[in-house]
Protein backbone atom coordinates (compact mmCIF):
# COMPACT_ATOMS: atom_id res chain seq x y z
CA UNK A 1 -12.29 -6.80 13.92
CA UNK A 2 -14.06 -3.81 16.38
CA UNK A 3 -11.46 -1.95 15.35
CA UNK A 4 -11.38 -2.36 12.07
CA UNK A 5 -15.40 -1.60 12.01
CA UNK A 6 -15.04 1.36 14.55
CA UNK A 7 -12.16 2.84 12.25
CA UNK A 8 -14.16 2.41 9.04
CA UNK A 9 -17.41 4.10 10.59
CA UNK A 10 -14.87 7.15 12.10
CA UNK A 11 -13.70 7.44 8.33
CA UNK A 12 -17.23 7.65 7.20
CA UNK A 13 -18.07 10.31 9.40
CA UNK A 14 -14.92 11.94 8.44
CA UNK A 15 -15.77 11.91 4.97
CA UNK A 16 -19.09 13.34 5.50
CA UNK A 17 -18.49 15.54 7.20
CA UNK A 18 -15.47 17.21 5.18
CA UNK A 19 -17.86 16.62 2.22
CA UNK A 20 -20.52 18.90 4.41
CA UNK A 21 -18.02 21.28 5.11
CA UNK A 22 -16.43 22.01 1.33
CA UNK A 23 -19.88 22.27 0.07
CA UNK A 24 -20.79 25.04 3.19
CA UNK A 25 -18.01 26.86 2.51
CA UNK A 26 -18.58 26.93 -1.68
CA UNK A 27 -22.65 27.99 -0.71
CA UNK A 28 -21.74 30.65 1.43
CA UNK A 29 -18.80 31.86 -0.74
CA UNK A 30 -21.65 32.18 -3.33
CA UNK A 31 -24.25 33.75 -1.10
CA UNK A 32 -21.84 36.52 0.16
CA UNK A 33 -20.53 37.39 -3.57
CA UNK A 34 -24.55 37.36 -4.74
CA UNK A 35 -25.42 40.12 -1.85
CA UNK A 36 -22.12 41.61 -2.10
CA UNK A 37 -23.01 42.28 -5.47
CA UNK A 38 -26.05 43.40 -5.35
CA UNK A 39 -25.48 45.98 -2.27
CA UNK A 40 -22.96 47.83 -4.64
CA UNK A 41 -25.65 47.40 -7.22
CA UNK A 42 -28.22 49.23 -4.88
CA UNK A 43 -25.76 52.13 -3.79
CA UNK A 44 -25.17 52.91 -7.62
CA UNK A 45 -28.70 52.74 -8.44
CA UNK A 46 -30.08 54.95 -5.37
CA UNK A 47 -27.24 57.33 -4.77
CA UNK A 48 -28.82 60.93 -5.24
CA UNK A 49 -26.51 63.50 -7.37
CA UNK A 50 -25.83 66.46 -4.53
């Protein structure tokens, strides 16, 4: 029955933390493409005609 507990509480921690993980990597997927998007933004708004 330890086992059985121990195992459960491992596949808990498992879950939360792949959870944790997916929705990291989606969040910082999304904050690279929002500043990746707006740095090309800012060098076609401020680049001076020569």
């Amino acid at each position: 029955m330890t086992t059985t507990k121990l195992w459960n509480r491992n596949f808990s921690l498992l879950i939360l933390a792949t959870t944790l993980g997916i929705a990291g990597g989606i969040a910082g997927g999304f904050v690279f493409f929002v500043y990746q998007s707006y740095s090309v933004m800012d060098m076609r708004l401020f680049r001076l005609p020569l």
